[in-house]
N, C-alpha and C. Protein backbone atom coordinates (compact mmCIF):
# COMPACT_ATOMS: atom_id res chain seq x y z
N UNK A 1 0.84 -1.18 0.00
CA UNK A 1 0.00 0.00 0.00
C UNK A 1 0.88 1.23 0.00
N UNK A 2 0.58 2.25 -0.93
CA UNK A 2 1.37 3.32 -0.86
C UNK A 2 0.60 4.21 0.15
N UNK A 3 1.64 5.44 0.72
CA UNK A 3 1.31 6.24 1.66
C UNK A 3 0.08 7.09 1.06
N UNK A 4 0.27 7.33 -0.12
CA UNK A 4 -0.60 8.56 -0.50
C UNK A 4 -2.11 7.69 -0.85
N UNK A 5 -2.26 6.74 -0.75
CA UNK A 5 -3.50 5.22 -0.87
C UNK A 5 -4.47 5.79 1.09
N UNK A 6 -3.20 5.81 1.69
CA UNK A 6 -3.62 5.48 3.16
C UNK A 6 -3.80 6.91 3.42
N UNK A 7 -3.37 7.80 3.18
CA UNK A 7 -3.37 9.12 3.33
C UNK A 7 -4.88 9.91 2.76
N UNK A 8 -5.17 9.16 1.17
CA UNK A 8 -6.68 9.78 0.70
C UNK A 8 -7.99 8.78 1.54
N UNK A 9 -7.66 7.96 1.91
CA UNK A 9 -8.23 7.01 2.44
C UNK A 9 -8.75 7.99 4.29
N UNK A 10 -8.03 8.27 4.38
CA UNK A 10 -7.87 9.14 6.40
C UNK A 10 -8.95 9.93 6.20
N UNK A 11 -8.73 10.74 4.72
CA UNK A 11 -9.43 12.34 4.14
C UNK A 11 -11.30 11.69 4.16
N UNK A 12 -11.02 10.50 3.91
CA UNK A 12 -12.50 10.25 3.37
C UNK A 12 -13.28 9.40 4.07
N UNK A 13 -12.67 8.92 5.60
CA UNK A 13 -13.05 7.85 6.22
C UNK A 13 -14.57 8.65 6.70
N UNK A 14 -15.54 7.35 6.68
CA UNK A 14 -16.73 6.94 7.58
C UNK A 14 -17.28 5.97 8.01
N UNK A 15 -16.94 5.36 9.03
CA UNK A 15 -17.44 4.39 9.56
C UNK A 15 -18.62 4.32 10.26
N UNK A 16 -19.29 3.64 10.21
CA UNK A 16 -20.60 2.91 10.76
C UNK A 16 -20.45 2.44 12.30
N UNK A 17 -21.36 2.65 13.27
CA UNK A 17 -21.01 2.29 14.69
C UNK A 17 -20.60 1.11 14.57
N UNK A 18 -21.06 0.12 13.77
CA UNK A 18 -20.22 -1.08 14.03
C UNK A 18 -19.22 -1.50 13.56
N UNK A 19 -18.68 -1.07 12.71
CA UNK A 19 -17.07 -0.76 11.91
C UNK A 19 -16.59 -0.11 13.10
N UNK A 20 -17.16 0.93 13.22
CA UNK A 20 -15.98 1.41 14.33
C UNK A 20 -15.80 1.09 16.27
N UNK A 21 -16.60 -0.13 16.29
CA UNK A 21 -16.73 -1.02 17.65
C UNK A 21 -15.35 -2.21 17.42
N UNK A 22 -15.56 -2.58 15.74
CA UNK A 22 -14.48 -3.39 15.26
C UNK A 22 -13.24 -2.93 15.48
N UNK A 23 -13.21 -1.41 14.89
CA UNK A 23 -11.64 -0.76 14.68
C UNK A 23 -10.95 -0.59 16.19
N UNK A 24 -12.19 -0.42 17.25
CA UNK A 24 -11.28 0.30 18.71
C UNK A 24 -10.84 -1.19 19.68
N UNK A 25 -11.59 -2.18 18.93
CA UNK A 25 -10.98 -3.62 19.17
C UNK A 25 -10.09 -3.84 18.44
N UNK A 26 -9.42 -3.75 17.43
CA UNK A 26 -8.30 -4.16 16.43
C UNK A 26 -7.03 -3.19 17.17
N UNK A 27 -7.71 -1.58 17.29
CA UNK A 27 -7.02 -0.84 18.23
C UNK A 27 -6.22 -1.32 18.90
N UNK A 28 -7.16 -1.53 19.73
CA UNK A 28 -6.75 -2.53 21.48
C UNK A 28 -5.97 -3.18 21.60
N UNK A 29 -5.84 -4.51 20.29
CA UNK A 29 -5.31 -5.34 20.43
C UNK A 29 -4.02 -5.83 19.43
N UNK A 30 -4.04 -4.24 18.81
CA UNK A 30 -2.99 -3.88 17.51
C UNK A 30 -3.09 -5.14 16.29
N UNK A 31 -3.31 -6.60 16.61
CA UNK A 31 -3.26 -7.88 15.44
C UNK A 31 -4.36 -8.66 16.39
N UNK A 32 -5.36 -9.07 15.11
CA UNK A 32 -6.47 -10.05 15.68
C UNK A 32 -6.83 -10.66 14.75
N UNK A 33 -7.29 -12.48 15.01
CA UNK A 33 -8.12 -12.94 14.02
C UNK A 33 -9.38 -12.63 14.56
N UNK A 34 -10.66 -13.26 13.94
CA UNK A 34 -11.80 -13.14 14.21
C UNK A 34 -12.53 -13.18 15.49
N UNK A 35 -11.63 -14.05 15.59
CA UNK A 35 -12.37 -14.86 17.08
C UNK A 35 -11.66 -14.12 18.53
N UNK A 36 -10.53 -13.71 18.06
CA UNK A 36 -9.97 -12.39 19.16
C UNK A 36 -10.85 -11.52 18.89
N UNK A 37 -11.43 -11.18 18.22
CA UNK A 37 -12.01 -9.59 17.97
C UNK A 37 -13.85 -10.45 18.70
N UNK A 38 -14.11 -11.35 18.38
CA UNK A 38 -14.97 -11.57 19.40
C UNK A 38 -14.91 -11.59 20.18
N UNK A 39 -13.82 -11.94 20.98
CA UNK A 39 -13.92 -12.29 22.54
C UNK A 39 -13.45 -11.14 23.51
N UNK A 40 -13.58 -9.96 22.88
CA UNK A 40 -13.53 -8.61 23.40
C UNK A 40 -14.85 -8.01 23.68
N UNK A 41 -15.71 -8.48 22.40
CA UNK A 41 -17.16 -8.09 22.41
C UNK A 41 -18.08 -8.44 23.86
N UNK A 42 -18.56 -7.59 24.30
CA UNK A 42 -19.57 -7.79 25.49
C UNK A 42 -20.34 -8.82 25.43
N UNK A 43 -21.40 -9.66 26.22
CA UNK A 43 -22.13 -10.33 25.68
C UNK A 43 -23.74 -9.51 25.15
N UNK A 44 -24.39 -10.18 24.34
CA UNK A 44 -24.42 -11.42 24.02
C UNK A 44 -23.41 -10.73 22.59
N UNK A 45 -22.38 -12.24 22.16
CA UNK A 45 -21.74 -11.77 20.92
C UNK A 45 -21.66 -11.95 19.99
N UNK A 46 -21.38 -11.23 18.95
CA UNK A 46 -21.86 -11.53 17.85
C UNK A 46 -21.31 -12.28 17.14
N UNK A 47 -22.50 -12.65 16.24
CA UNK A 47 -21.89 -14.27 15.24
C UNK A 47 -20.24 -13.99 14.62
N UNK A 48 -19.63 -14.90 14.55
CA UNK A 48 -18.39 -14.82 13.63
C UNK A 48 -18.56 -14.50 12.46
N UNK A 49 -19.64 -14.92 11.84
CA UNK A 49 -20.11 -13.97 10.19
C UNK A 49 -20.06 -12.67 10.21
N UNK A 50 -20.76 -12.11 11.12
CA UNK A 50 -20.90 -10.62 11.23
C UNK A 50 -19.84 -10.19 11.23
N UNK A 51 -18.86 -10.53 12.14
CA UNK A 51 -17.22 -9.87 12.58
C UNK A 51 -16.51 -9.74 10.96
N UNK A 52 -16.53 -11.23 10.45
CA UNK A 52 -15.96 -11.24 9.26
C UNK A 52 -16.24 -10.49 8.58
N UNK A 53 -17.37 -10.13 8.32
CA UNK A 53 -18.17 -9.51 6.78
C UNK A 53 -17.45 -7.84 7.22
N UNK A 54 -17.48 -7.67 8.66
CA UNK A 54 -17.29 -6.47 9.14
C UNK A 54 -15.48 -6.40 8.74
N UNK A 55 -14.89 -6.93 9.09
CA UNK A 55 -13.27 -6.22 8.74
C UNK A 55 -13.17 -6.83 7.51
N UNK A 56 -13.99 -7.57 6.59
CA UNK A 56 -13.68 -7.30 5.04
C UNK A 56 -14.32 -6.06 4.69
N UNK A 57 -14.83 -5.41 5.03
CA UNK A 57 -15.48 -4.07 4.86
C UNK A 57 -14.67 -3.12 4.79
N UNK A 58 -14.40 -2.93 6.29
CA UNK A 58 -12.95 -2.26 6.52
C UNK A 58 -11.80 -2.45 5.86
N UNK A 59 -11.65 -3.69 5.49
CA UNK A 59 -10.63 -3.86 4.43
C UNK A 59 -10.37 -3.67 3.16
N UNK A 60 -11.80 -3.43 2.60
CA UNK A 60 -12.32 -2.70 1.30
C UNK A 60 -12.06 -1.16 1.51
N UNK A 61 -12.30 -0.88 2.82
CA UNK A 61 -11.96 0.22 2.90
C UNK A 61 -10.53 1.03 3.00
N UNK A 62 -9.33 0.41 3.28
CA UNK A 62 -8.63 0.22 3.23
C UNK A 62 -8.03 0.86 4.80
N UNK A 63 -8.56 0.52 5.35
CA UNK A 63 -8.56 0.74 6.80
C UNK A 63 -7.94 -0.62 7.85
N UNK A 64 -8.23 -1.33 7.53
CA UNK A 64 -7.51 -2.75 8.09
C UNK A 64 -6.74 -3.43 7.03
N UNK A 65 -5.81 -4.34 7.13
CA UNK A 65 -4.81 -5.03 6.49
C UNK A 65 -4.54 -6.21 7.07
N UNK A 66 -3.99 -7.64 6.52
CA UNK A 66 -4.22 -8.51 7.01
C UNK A 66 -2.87 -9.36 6.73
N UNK A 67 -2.61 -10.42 7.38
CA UNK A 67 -1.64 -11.36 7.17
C UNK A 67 -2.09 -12.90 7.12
N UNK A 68 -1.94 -13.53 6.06
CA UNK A 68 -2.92 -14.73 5.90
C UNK A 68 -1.71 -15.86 6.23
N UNK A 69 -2.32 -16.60 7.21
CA UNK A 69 -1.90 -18.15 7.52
C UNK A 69 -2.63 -19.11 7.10
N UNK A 70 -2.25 -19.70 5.99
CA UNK A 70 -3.49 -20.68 5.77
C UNK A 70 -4.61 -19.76 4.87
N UNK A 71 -6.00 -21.02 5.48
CA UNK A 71 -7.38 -20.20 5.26
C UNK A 71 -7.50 -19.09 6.30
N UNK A 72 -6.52 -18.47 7.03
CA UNK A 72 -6.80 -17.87 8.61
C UNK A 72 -6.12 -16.45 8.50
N UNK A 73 -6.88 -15.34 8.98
CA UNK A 73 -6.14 -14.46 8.56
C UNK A 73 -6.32 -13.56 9.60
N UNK A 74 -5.24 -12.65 10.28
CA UNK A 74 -5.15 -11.94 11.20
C UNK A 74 -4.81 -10.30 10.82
N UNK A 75 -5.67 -9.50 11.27
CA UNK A 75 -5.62 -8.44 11.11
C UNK A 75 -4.95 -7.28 12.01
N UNK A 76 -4.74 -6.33 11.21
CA UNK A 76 -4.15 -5.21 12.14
C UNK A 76 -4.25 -3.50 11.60
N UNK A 77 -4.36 -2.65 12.40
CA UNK A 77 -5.07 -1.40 11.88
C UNK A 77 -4.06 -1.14 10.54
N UNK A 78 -4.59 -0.25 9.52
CA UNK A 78 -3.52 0.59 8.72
C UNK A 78 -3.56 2.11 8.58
N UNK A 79 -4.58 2.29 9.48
CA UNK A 79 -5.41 3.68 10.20
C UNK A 79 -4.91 3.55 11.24
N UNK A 80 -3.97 4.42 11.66
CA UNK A 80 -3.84 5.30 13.40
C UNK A 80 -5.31 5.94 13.80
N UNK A 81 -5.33 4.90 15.18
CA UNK A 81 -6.00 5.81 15.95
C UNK A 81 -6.33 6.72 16.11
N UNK A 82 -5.07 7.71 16.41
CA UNK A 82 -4.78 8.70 16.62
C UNK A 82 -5.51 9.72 14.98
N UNK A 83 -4.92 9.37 14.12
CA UNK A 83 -5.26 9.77 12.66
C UNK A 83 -7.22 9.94 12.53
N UNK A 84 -7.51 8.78 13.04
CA UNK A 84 -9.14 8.90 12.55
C UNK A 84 -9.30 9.96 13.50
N UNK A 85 -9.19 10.01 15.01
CA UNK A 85 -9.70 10.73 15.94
C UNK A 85 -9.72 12.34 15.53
N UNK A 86 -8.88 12.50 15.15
CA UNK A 86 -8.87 13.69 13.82
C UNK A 86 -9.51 14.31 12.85
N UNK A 87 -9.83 13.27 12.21
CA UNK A 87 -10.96 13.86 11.60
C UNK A 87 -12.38 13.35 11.65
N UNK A 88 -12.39 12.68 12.60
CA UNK A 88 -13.92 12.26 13.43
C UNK A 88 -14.24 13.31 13.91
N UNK A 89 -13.31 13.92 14.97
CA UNK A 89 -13.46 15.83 15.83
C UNK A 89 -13.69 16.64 14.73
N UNK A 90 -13.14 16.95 13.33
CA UNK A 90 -13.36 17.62 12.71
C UNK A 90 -14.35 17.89 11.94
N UNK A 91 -14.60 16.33 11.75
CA UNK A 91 -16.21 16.70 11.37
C UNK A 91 -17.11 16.81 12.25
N UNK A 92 -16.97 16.20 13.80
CA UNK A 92 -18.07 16.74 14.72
C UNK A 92 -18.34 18.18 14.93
N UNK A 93 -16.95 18.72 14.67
CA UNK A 93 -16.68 20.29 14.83
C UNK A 93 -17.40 21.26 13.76
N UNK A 94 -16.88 20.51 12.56
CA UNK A 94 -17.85 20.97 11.09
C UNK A 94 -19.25 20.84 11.44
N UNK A 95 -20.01 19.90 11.48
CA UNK A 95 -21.16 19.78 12.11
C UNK A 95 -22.27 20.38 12.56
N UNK A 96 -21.62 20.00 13.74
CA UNK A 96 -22.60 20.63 15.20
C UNK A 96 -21.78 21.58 15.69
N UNK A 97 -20.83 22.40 15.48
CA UNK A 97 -20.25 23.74 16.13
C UNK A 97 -19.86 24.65 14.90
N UNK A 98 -20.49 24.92 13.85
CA UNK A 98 -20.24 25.43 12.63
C UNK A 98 -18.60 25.72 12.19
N UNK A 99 -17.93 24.74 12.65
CA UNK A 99 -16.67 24.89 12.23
C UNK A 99 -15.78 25.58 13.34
N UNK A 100 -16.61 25.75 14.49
CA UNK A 100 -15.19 26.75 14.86
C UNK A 100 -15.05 26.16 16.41
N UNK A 101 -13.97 25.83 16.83
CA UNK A 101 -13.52 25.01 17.98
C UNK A 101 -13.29 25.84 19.21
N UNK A 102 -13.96 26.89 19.12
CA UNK A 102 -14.32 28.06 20.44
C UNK A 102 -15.75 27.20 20.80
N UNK A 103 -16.26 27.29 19.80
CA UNK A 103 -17.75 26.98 20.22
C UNK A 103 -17.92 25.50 20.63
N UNK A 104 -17.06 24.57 20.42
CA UNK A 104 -17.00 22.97 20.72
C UNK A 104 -16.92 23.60 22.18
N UNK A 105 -15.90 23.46 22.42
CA UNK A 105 -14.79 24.14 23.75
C UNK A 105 -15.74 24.53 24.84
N UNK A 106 -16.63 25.59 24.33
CA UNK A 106 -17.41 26.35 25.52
C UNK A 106 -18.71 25.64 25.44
N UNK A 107 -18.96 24.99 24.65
CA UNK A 107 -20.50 23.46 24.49
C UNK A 107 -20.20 22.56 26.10
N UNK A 108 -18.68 22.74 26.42
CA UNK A 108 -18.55 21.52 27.58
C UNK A 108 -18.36 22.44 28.50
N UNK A 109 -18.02 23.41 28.46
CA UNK A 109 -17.86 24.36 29.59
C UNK A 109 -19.48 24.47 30.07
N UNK A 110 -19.94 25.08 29.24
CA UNK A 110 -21.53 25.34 29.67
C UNK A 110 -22.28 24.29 30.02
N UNK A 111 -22.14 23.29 29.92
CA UNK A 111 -22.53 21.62 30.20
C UNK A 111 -22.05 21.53 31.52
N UNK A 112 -21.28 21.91 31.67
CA UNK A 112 -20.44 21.75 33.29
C UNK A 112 -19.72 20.61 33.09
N UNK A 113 -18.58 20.29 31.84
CA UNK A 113 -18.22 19.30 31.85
C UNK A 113 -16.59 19.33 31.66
N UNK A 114 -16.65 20.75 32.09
CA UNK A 114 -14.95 20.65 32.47
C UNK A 114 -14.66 21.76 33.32
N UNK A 115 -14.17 20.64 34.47
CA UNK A 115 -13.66 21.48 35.51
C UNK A 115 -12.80 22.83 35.21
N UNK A 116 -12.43 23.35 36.61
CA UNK A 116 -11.79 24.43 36.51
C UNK A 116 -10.15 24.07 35.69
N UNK A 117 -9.89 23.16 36.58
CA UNK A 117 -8.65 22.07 36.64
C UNK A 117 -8.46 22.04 34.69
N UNK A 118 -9.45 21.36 34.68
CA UNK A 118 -9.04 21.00 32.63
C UNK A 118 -9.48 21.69 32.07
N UNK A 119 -9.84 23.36 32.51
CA UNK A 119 -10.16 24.62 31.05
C UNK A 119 -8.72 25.11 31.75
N UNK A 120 -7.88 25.22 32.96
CA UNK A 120 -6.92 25.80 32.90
C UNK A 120 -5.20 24.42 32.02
N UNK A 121 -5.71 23.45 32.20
CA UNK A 121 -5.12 22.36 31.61
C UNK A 121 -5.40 22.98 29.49
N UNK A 122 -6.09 23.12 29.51
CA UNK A 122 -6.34 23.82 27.83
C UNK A 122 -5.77 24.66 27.45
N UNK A 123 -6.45 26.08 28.34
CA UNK A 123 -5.04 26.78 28.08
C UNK A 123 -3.70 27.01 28.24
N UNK A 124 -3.21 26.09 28.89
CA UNK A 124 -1.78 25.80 28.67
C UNK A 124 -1.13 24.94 27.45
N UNK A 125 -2.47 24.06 27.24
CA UNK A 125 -2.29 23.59 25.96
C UNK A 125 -2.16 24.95 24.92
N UNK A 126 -3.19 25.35 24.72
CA UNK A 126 -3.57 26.22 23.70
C UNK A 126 -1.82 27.74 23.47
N UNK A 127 -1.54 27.97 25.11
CA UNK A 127 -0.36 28.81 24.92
C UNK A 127 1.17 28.22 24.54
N UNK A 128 1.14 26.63 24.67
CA UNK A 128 2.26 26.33 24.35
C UNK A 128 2.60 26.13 22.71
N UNK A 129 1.47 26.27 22.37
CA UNK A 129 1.48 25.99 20.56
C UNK A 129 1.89 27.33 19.82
């Protein structure tokens, strides 16, 4: 896979809640076959068809990558974490805060959902950049 494959691929990702229940288990566990990626799942869990059909999806997508033993094949992200979380925020930000990350920011403030402690933890973020 070339970089600039995985790179237009980041620009255009959307996953489905259950693609992305798959990905924060593949996450987790950096290489999984099927049946690892089930046995993370809560109960009751889901069929091994489902799992499958689900990271060939992802793999169409070019979001997972695989190493085949046999008929058996074990997977592992080709998407950083870190990378989707990126532009998952950015489009939540695009969204529901018309683009501008003052207004995300003060959505949790006014919620009462960040202490004094982590809006002064921000702006230290925000002044060291």
């Amino acid at each position: 896979m070339y970089l600039f494959e995985i790179n237009k691929t980041i620009a255009t990702i959307k996953l489905t809640k259950k693609e992305e229940e798959v990905m924060k288990i593949i996450w987790k566990l950096e290489k999984a076959f099927v049946k690892d990626i089930i046995k993370e799942y809560p109960d009751p869990k889901p069929h091994y068809n489902t799992i499958s059909s689900l990271v060939r999806i992802l793999q169409d997508k070019v979001i997972v990558g695989f190493k085949q033993y046999g008929n058996t094949y074990e997977y592992f992200p080709l998407l950083p974490k870190e990378e989707y979380r990126k532009v998952f925020m950015k489009e939540i930000i695009n969204d529901y805060f018309d683009n501008s990350f003052p207004r995300a920011v003060a959505s949790f403030i006014e919620d009462k959902k960040l202490d004094p402690d982590e809006i002064e933890e921000i702006m230290k973020l925000i002044k060291s950049k």
